[in-house]
Protein backbone atom coordinates (compact mmCIF):
# COMPACT_ATOMS: atom_id res chain seq x y z
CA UNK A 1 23.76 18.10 11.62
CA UNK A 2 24.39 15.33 9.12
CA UNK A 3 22.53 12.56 7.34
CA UNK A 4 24.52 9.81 9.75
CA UNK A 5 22.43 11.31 12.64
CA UNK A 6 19.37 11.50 10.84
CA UNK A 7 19.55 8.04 10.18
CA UNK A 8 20.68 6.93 13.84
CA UNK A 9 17.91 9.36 15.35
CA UNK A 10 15.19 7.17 13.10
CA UNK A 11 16.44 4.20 14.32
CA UNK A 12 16.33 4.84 17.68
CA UNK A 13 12.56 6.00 16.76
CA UNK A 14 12.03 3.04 15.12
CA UNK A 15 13.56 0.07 17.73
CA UNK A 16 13.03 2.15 21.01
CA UNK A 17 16.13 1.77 22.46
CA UNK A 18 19.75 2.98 21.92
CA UNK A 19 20.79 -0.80 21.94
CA UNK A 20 18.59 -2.22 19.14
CA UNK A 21 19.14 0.92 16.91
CA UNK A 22 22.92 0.23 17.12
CA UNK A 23 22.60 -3.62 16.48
CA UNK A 24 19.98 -2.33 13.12
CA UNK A 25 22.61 -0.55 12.02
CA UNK A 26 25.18 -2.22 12.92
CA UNK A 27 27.46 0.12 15.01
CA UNK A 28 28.62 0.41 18.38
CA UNK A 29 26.07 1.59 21.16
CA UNK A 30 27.78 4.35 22.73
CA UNK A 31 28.63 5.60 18.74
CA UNK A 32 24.07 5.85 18.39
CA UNK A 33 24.20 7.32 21.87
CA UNK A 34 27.00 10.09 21.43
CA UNK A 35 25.73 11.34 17.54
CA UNK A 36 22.32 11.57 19.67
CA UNK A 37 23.09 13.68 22.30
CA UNK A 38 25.32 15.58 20.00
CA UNK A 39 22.14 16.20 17.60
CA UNK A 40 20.06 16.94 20.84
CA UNK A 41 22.89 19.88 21.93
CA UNK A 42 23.06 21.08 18.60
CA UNK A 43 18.90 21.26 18.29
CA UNK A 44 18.65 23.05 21.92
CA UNK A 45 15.71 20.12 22.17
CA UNK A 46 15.10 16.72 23.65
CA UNK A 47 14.11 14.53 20.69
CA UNK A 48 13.73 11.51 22.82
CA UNK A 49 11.86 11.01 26.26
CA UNK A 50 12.66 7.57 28.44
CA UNK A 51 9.67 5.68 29.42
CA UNK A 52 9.13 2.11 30.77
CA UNK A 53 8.52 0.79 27.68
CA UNK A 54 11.98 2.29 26.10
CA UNK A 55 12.48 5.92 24.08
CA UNK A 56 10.26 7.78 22.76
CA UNK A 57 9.92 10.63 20.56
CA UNK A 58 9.14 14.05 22.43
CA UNK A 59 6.64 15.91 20.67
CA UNK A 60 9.72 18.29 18.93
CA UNK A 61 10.95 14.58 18.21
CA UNK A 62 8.16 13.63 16.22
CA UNK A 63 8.16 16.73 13.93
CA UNK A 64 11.91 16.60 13.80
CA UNK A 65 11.84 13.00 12.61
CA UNK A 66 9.37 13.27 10.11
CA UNK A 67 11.61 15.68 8.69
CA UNK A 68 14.58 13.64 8.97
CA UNK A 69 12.94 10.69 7.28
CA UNK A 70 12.43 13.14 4.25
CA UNK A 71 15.83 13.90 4.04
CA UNK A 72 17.33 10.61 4.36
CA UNK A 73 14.57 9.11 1.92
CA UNK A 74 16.27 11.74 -0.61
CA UNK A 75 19.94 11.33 -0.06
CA UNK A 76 19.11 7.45 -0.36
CA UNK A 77 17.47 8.33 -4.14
CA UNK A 78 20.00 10.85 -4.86
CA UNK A 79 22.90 8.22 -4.36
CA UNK A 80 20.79 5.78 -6.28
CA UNK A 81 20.56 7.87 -9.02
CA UNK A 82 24.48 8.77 -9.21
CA UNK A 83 25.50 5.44 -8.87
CA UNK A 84 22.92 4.03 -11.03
CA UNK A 85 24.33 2.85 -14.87
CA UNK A 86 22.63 1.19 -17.55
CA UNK A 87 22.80 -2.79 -16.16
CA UNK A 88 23.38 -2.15 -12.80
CA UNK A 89 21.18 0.06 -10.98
CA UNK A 90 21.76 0.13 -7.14
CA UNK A 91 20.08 1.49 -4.13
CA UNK A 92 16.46 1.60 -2.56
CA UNK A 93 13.22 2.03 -4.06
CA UNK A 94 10.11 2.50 -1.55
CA UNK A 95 6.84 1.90 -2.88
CA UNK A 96 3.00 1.65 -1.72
CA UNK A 97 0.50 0.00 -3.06
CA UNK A 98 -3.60 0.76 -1.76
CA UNK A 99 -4.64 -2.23 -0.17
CA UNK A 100 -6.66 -4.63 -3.04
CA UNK A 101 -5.57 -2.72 -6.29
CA UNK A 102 -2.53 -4.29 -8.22
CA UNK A 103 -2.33 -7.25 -6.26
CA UNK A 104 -1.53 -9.05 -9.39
CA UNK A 105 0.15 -6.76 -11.12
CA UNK A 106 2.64 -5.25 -9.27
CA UNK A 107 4.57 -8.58 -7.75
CA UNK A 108 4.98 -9.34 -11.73
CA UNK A 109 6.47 -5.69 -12.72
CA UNK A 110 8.51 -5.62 -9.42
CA UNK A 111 9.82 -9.63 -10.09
CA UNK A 112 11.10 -8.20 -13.61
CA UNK A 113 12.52 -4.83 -12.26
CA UNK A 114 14.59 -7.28 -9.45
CA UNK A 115 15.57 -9.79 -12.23
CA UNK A 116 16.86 -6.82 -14.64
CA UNK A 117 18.68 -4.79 -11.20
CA UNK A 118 19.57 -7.65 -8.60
CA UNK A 119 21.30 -4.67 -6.61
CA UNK A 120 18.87 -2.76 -6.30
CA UNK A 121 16.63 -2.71 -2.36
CA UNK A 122 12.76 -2.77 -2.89
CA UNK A 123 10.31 -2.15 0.28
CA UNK A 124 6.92 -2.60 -0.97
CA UNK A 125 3.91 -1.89 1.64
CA UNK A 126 0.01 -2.59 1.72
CA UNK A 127 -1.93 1.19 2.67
CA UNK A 128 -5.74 0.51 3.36
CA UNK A 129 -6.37 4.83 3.18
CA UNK A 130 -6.37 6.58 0.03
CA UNK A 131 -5.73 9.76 2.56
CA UNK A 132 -3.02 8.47 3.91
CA UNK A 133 -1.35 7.36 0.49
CA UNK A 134 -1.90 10.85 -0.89
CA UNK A 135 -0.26 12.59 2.48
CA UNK A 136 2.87 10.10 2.09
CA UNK A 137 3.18 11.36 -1.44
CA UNK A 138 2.79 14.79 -0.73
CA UNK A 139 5.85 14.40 2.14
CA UNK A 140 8.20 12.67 -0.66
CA UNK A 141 8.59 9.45 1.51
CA UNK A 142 7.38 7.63 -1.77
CA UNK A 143 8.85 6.78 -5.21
CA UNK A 144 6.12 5.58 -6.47
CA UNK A 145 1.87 4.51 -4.85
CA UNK A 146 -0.04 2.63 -7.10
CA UNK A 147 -3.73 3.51 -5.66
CA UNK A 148 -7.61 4.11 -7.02
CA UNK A 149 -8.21 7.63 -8.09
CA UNK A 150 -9.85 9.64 -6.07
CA UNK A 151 -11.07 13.45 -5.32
CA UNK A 152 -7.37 13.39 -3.96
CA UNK A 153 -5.62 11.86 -6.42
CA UNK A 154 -2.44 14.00 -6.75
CA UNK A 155 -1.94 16.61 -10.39
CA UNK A 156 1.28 14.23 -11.43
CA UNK A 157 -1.23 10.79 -11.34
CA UNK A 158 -0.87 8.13 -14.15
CA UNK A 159 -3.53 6.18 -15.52
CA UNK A 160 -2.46 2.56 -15.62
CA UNK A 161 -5.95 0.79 -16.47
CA UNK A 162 -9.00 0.11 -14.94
CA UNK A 163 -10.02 -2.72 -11.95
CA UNK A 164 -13.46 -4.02 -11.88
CA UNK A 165 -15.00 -5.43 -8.98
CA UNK A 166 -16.63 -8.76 -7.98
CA UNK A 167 -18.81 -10.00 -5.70
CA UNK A 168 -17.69 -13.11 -3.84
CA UNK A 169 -20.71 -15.66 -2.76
CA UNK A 170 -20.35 -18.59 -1.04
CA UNK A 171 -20.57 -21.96 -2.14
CA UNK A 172 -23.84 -23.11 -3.13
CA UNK A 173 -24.85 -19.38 -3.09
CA UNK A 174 -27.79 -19.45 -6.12
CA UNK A 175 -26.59 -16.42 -7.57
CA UNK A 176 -23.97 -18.35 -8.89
CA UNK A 177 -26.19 -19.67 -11.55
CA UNK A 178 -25.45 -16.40 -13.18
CA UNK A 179 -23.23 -14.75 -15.55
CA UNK A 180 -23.63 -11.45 -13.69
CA UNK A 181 -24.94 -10.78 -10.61
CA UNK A 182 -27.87 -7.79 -10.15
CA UNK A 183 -26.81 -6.12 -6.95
CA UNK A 184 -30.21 -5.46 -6.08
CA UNK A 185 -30.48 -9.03 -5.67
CA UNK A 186 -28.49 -9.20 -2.69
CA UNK A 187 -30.89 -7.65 -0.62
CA UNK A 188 -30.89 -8.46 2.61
CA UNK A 189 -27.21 -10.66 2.14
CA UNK A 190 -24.78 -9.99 5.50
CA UNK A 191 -22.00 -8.37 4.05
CA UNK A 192 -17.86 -8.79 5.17
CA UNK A 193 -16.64 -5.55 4.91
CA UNK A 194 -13.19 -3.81 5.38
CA UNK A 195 -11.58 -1.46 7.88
CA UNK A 196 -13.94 1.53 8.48
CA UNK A 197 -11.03 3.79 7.22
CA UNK A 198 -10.50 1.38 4.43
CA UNK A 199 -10.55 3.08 0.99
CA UNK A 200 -12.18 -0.18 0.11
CA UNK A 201 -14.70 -0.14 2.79
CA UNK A 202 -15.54 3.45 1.10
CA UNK A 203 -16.36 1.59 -2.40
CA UNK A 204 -18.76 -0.97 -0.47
CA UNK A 205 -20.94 1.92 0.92
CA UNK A 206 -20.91 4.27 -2.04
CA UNK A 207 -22.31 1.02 -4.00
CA UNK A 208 -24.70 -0.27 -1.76
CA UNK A 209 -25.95 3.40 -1.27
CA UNK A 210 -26.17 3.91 -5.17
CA UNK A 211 -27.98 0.82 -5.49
CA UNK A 212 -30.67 1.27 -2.26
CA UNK A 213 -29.30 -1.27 -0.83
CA UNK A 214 -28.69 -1.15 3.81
CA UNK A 215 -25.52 -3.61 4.65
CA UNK A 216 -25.94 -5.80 7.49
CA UNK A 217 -22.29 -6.46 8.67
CA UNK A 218 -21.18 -9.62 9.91
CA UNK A 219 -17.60 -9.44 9.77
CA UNK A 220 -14.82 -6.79 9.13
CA UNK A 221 -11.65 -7.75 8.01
CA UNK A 222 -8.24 -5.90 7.57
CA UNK A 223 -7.37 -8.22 4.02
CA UNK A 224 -8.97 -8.99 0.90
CA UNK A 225 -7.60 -12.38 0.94
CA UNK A 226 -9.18 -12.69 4.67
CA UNK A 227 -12.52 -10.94 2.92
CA UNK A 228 -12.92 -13.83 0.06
CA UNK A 229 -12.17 -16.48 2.10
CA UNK A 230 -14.63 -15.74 4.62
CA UNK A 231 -17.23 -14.75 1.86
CA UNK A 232 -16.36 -18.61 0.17
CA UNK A 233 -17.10 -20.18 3.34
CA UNK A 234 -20.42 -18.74 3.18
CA UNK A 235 -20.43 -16.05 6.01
CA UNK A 236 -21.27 -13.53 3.81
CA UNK A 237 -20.66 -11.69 0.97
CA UNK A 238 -17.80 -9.43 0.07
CA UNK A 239 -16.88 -6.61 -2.88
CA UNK A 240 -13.38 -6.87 -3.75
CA UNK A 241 -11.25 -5.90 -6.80
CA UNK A 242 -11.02 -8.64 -9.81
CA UNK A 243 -6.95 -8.70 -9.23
CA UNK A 244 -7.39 -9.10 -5.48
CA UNK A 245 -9.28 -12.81 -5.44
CA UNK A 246 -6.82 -15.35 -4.20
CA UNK A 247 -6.10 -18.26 -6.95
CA UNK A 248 -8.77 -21.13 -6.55
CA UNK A 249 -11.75 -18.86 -5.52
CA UNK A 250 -12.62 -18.08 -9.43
CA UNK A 251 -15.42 -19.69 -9.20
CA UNK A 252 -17.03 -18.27 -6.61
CA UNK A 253 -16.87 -14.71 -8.20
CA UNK A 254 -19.09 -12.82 -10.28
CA UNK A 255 -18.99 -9.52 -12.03
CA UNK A 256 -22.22 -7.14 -10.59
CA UNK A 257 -24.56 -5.15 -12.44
CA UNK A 258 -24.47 -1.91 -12.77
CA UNK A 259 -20.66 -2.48 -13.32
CA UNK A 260 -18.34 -1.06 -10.78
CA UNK A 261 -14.86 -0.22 -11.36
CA UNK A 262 -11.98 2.35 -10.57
CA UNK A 263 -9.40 3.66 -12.82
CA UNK A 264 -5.69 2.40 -11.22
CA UNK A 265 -3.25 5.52 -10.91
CA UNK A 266 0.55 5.34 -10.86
CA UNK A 267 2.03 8.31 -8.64
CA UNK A 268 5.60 8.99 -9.27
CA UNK A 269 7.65 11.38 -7.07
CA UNK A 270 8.76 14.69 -9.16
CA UNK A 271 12.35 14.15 -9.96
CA UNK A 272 11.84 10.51 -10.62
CA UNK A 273 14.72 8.62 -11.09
CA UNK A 274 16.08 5.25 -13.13
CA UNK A 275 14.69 3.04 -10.46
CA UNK A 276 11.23 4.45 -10.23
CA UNK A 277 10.43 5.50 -14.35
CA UNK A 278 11.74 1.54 -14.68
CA UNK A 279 8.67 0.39 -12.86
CA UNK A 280 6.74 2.93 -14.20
CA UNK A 281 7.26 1.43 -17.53
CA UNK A 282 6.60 -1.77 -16.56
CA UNK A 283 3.34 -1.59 -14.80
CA UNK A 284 2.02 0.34 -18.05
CA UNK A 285 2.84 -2.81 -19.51
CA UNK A 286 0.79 -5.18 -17.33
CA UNK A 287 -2.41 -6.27 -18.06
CA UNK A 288 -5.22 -5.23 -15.71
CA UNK A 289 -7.88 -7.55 -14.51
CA UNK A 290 -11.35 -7.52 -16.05
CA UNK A 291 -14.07 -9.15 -14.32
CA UNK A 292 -15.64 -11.14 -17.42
CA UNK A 293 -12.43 -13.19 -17.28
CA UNK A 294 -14.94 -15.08 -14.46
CA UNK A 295 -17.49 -17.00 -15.75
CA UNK A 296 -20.07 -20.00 -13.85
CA UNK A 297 -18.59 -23.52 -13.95
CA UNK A 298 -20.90 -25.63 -15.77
């Protein structure tokens, strides 16, 4: 087996046909199609099944894959590391960000880190579940998550700084008379709220809960963008992180009362190398987002 296959096997996975995994990676069909049957012999399994749709992974595929995508993850960070000198750093850099936490911070650290290495490849991705962020990093398939702790929050977790939430009201919404809105006030408000697996969605209950307070739902949304909009067109209201309120809503924000926030965690994969400690570095630089930066217009 080799690393070539590997990577031809995942894009077959990943396109669903023989055809758009050679055009990905730029080869010649039949080239995709021998290295897989070649894998297959040499496996004594069938890692793909044909369907109507295209190919798909067989059951064996699926655990073979997720294996595969380990491995090539680390040859890609190993060559990155070898190659890498002190003004030009090359290769790929994967990271995850939980949905709503560093939403300002991170473009800013990952705009410097691009400026300082132009060669190096950076795939950045939005993960709603804290669960799911802590099983990627436990598989290696991340260099670094930026994510709220949690009861899972892996041993190796960084504190980077704290993010405070907000309530968003609509316009014209009295509370906005206020410096600081009592959460027992919003009793009886229709709430937008997040995916039900939504780490976020988690935060909304935990606080309404804490504070006696039942949420009527009127909406559930997949974005915090998508959440504070809705809230500022008056549909409801909406919790969201201080960093994650799109620019020209300000004023429709409030820090609550009691004060909820979550300490921001850096995870870095053991072994970390140039790419990853460099944005390390520079997100312990950034400044996190405190609510009392939001004040009523007068």
């Amino acid at each position: 087996m080799s690393l070539r296959q590997f990577e031809y096997a995942l894009a077959v996975a990943e396109q669903g046909s023989v055809t758009a995994a050679a055009e990905l990676l730029r080869v010649a069909q039949p080239s995709v199609s021998q290295q897989i049957r070649s894998l297959e012999r040499e496996l004594g399994v069938k890692l793909f099944a044909r369907t109507a749709t295209g190919l798909v992974p067989t059951v064996v595929g699926r655990a073979f894959l997720r294996e595969a995508e380990v491995a090539v993850n680390a040859s890609r960070r190993a060559r990155a590391t070898a190659r890498a000198g002190a003004d030009d750093l090359v290769g790929e850099l994967v990271v995850a960000a939980q949905m709503g936490f560093g939403t300002r911070q991170l473009p800013g650290a990952l705009g410097t880190l691009r400026r300082r290495f132009p060669r190096l490849e950076v795939t950045v991705f939005e993960e709603p579940s804290s669960a799911e962020l802590e099983r990627l990093c436990r598989r290696g398939v991340l260099d670094l998550a930026l994510m709220a702790a949690c009861e899972r929050s892996p041993a190796n977790a960084h504190h980077l700084g704290d993010e405070e939430f907000v309530v968003v009201l609509g316009a014209g919404h009295p509370r906005l008379a206020a410096d600081r809105v009592d959460l027992r006030e919003l009793e009886g408000e229709p709430w937008v709220r997040f995916d039900r697996d939504s780490a976020l969605d988690g935060v909304l209950l935990n606080v309404l809960r804490d504070n006696e307070l039942t949420p009527t739902t009127v909406a559930r949304v997949s974005q915090t963008a998508t959440a504070v909009r809705w809230a500022a067109h008056g549909l409801g209201v909406t919790l969201v992180p201080a960093s994650a309120v799109p620019h020209g809503h300000e004023h429709l924000v409030r820090p609550v009362f009691p004060v909820v926030s979550q300490p921001v965690i850096a995870v870095v994969r053991p072994g970390a190398g140039p790419a990853e400690t460099a944005l390390f570095d520079l997100l312990r630089q950034e400044t996190w987002h405190k609510a009392a930066s939001f004040s009523p217009v007068s």
